[in-house]
N, C-alpha and C. Protein backbone atom coordinates (compact mmCIF):
# COMPACT_ATOMS: atom_id res chain seq x y z
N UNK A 1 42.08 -74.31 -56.86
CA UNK A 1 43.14 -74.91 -57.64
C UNK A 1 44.43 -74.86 -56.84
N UNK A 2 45.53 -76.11 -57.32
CA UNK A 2 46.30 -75.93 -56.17
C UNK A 2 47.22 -74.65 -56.63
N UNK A 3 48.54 -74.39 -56.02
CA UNK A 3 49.64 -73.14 -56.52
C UNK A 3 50.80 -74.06 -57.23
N UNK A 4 50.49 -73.46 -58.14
CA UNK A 4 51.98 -74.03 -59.25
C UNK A 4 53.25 -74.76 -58.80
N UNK A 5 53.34 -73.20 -57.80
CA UNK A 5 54.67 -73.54 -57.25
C UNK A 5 55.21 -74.59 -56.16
N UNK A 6 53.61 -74.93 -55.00
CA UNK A 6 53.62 -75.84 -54.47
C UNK A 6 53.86 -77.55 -55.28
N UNK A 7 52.70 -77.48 -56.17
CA UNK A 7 53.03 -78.90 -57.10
C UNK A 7 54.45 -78.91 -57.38
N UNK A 8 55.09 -77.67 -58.28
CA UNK A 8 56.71 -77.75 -58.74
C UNK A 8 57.38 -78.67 -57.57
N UNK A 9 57.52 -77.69 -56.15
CA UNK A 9 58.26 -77.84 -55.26
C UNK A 9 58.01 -79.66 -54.69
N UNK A 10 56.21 -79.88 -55.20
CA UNK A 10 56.34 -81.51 -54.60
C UNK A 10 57.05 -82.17 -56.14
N UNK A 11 56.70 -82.01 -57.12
CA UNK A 11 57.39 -82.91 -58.04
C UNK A 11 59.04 -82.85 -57.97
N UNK A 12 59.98 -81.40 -57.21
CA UNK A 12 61.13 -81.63 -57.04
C UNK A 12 61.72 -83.06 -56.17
N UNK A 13 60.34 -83.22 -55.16
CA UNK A 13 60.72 -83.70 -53.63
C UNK A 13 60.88 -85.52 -54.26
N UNK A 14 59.92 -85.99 -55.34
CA UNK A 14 59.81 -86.93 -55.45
C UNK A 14 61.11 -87.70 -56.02
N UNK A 15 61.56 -88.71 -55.82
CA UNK A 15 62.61 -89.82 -56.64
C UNK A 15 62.05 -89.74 -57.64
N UNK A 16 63.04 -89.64 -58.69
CA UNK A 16 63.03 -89.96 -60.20
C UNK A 16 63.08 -91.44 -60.46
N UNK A 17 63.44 -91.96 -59.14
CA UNK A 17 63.56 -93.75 -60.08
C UNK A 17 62.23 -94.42 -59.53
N UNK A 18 61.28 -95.45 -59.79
CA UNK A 18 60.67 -95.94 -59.87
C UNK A 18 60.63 -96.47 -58.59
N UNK A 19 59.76 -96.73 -57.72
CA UNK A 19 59.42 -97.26 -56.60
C UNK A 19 60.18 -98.97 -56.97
N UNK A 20 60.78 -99.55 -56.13
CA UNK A 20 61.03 -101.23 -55.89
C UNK A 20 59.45 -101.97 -56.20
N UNK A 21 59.22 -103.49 -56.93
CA UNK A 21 58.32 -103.75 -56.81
C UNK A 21 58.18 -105.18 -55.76
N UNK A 22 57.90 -105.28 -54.81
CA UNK A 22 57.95 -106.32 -53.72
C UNK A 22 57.49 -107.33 -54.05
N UNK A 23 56.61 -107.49 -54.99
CA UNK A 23 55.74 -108.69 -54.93
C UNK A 23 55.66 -109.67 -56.16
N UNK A 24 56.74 -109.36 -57.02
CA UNK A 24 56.73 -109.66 -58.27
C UNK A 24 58.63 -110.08 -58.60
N UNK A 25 58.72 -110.95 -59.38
CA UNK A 25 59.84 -111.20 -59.79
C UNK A 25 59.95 -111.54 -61.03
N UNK A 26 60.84 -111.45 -61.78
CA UNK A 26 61.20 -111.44 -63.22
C UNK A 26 62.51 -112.69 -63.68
N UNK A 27 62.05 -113.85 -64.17
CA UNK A 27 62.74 -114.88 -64.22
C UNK A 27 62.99 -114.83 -65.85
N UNK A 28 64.02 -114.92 -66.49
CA UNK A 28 64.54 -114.48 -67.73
C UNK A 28 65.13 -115.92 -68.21
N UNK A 29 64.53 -116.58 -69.15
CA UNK A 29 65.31 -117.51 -70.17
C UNK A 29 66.58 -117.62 -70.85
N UNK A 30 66.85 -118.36 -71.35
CA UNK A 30 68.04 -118.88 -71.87
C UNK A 30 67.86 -117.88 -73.21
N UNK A 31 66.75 -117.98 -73.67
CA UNK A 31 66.90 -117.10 -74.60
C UNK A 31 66.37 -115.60 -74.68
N UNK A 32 65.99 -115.63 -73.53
CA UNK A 32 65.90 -113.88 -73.33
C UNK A 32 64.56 -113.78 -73.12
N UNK A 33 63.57 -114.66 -72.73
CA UNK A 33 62.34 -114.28 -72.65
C UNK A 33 62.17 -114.24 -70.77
N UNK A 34 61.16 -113.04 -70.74
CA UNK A 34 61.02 -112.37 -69.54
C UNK A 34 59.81 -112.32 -69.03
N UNK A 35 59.68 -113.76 -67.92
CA UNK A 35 58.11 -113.98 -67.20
C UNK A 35 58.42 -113.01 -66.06
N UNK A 36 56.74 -112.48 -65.63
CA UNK A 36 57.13 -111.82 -64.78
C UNK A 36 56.31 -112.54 -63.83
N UNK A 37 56.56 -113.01 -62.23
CA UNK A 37 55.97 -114.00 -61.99
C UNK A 37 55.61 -113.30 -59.96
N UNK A 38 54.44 -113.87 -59.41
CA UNK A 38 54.39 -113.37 -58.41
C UNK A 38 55.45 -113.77 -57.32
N UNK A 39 56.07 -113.12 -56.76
CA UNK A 39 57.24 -113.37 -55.51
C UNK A 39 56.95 -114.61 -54.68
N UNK A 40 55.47 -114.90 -54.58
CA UNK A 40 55.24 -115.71 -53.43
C UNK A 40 55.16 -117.17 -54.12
N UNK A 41 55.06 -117.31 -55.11
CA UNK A 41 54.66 -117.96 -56.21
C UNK A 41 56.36 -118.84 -56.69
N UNK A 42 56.98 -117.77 -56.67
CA UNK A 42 58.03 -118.51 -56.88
C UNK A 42 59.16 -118.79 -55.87
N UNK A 43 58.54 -118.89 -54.55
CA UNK A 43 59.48 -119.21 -53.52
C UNK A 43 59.28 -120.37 -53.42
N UNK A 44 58.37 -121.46 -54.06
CA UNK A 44 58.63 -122.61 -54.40
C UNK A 44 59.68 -123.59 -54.43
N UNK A 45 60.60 -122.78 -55.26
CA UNK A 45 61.61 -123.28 -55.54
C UNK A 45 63.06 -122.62 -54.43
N UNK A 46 63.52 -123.54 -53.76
CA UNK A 46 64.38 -123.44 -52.70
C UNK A 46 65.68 -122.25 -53.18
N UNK A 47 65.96 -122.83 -54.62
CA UNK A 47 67.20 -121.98 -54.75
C UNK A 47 67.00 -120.71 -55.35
N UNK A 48 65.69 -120.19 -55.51
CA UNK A 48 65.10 -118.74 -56.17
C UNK A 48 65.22 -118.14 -54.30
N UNK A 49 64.35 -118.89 -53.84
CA UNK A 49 64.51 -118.44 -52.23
C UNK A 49 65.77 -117.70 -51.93
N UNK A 50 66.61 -119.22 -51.83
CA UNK A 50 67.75 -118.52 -51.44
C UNK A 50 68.49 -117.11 -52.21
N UNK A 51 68.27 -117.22 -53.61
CA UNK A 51 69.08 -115.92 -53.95
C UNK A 51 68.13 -114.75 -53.16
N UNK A 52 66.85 -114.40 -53.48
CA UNK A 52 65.92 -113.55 -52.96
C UNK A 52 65.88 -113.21 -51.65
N UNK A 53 65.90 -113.92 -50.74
CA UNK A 53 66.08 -114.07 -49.35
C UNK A 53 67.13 -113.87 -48.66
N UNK A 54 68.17 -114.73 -49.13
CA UNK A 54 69.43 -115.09 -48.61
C UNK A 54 70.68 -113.94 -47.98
N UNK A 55 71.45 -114.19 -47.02
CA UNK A 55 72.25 -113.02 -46.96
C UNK A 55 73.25 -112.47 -48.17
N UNK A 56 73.34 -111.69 -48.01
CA UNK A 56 74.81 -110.91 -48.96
C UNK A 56 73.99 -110.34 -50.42
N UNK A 57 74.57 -109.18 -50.98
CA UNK A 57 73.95 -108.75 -51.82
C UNK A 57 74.00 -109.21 -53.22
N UNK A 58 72.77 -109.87 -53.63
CA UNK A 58 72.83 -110.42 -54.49
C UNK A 58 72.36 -109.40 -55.73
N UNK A 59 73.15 -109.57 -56.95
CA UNK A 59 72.68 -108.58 -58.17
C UNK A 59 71.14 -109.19 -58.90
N UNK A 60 70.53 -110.06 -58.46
CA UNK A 60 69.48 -110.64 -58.60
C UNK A 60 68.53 -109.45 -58.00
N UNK A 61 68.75 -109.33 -56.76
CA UNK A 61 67.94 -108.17 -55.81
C UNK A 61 68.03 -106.88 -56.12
N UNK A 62 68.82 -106.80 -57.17
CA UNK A 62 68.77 -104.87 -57.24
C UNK A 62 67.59 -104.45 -58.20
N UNK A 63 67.39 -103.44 -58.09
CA UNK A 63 66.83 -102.89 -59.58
C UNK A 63 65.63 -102.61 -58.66
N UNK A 64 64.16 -101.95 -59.67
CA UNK A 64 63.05 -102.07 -59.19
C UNK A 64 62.52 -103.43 -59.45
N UNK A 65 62.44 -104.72 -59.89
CA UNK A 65 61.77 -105.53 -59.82
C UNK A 65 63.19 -106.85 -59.77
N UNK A 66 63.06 -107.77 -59.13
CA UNK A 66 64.25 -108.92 -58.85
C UNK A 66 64.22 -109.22 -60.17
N UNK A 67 65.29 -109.41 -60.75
CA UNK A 67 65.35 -110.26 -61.73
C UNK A 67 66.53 -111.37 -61.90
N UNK A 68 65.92 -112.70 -62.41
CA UNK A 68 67.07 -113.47 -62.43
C UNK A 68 67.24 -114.40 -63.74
N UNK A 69 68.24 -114.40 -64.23
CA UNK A 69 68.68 -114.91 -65.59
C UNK A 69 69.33 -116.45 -65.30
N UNK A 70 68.40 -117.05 -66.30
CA UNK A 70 68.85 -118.69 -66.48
C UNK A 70 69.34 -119.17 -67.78
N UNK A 71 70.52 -118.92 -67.86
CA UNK A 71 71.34 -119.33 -68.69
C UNK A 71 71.24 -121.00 -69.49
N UNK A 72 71.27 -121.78 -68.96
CA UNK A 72 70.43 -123.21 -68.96
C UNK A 72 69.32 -123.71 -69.32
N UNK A 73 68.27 -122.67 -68.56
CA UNK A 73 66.67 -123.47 -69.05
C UNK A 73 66.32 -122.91 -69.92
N UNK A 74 65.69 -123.04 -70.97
CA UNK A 74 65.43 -123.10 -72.39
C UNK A 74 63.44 -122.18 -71.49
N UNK A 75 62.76 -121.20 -72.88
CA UNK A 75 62.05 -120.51 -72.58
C UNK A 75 60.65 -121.88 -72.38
N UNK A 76 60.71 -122.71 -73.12
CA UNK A 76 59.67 -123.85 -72.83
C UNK A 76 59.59 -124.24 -71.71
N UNK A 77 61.00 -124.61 -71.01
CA UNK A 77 60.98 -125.85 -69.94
C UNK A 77 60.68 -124.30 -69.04
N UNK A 78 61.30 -123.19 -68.96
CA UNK A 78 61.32 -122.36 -67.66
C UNK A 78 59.72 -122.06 -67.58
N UNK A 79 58.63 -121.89 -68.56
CA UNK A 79 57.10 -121.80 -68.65
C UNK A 79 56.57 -122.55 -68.03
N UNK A 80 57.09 -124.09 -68.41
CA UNK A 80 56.10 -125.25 -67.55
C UNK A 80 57.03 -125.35 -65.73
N UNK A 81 57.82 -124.99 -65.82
CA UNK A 81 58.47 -124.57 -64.58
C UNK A 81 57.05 -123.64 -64.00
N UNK A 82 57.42 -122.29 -64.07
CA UNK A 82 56.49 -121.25 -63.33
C UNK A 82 55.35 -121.96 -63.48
N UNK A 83 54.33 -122.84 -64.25
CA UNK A 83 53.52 -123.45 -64.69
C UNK A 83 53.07 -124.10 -63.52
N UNK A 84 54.03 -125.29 -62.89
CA UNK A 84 54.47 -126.05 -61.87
C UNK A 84 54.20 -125.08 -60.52
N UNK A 85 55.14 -123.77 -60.46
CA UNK A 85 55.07 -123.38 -59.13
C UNK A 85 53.62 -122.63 -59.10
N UNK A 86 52.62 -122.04 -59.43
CA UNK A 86 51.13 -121.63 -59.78
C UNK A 86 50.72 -123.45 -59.41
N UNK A 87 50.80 -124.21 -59.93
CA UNK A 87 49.67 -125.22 -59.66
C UNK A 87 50.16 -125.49 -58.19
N UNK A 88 51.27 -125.68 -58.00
CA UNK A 88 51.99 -126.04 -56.58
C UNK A 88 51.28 -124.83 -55.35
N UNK A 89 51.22 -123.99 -55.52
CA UNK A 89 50.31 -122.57 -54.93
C UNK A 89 49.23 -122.99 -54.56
N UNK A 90 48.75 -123.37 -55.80
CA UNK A 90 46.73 -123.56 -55.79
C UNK A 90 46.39 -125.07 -55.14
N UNK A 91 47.45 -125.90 -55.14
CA UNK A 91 47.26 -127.26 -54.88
C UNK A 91 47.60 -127.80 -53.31
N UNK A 92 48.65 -126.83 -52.86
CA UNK A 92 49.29 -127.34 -52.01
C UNK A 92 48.66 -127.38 -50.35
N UNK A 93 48.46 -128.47 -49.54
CA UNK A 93 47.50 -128.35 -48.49
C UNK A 93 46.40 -128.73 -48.69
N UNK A 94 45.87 -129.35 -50.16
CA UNK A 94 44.97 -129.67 -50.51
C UNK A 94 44.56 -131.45 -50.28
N UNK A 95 43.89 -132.15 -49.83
CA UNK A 95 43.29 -133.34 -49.72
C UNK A 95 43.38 -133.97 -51.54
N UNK A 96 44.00 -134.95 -51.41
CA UNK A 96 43.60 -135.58 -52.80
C UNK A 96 42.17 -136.05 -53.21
N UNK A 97 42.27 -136.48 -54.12
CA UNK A 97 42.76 -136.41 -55.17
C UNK A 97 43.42 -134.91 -56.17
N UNK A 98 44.40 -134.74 -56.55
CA UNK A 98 44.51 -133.93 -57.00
C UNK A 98 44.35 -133.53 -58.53
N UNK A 99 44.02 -132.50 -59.33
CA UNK A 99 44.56 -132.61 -60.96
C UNK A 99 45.89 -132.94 -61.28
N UNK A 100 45.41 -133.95 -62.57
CA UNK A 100 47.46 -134.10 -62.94
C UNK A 100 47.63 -132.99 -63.21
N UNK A 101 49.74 -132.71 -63.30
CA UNK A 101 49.84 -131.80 -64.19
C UNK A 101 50.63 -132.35 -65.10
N UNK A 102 50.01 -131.88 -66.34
CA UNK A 102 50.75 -133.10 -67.60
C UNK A 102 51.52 -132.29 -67.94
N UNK A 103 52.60 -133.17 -68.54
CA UNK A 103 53.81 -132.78 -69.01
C UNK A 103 53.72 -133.63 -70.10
N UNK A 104 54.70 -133.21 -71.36
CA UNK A 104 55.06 -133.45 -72.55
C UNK A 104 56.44 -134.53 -72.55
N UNK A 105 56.08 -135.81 -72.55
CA UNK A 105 57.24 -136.68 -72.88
C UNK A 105 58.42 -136.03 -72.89
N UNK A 106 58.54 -135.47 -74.64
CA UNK A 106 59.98 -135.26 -74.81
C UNK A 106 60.36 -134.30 -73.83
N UNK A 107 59.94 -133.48 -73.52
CA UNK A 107 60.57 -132.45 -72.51
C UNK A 107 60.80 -133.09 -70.64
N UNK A 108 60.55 -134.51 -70.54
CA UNK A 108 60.38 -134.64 -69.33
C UNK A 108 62.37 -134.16 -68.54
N UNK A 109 62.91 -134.91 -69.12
CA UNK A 109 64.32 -134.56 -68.52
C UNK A 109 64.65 -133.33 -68.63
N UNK A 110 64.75 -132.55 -69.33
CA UNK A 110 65.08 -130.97 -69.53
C UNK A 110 64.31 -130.42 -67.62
N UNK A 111 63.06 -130.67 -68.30
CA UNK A 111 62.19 -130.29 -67.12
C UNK A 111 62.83 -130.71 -65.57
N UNK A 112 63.10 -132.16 -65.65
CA UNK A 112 63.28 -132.69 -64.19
C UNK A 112 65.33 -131.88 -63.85
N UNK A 113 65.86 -131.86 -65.18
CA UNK A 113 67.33 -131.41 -64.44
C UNK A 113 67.05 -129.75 -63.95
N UNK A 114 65.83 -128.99 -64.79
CA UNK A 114 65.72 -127.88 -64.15
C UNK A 114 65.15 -127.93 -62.76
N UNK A 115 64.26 -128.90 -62.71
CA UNK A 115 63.62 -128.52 -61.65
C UNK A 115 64.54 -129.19 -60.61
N UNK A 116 65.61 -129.96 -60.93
CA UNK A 116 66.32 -130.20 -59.38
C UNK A 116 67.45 -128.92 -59.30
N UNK A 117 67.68 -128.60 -60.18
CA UNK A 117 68.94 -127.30 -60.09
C UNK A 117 68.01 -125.91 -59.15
N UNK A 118 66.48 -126.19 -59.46
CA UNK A 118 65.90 -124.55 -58.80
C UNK A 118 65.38 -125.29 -57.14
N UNK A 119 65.46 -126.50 -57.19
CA UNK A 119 65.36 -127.26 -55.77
C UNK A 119 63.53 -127.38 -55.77
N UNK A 120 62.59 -127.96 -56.43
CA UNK A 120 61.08 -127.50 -56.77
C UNK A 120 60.93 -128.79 -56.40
């Protein structure tokens, strides 16, 4: 069995805050809803890049997991968004024909002003 005092002395050694998570990012709605979405997945979109990537410290980058708040896109349109960057993943490099990806009439403009504001 190990010695008490050794475990104590490693649980002193460890950080209390949570390891950073690298591979994952957290994109937050207009109304507060919180996808959590893979990092690589959403570099899709040019201007997620740039905050994530980009020089100078962005408050997007702190914390243990990135998170970034969209004041603008509504929790529907930001779903078929991430929706978009997953099929864009699985699709991309691929020989056509491809699957559509359908979209819902009424939501087409919501959708297209988000998706030129995240650069997709």
């Amino acid at each position: 069995m190990d010695d008490p005092e050794k475990l104590r002395a490693l649980a002193l050694d460890d950080d209390d805050e949570p390891e950073p998570q690298k591979n994952v990012v957290k994109l937050i709605s207009q109304e507060g809803h919180e996808f959590i979405v893979d990092k690589d997945v959403v570099m899709a979109s040019g201007t997620i890049r740039a905050m994530l990537n980009g020089p100078g410290l962005w408050k997007e980058t702190s914390g243990t997991v990135p998170e970034i708040q969209f004041e603008s896109i509504t929790t529907t349109v930001l779903e078929k968004i991430i929706q978009y960057f997953y099929y864009k993943k699985r699709y991309d490099h691929t020989p056509a024909p491809l699957p559509s990806f359908k979209l819902e009439v009424d939501s087409i403009v919501k959708i297209l002003l988000a998706s030129n504001f995240l650069d997709c």
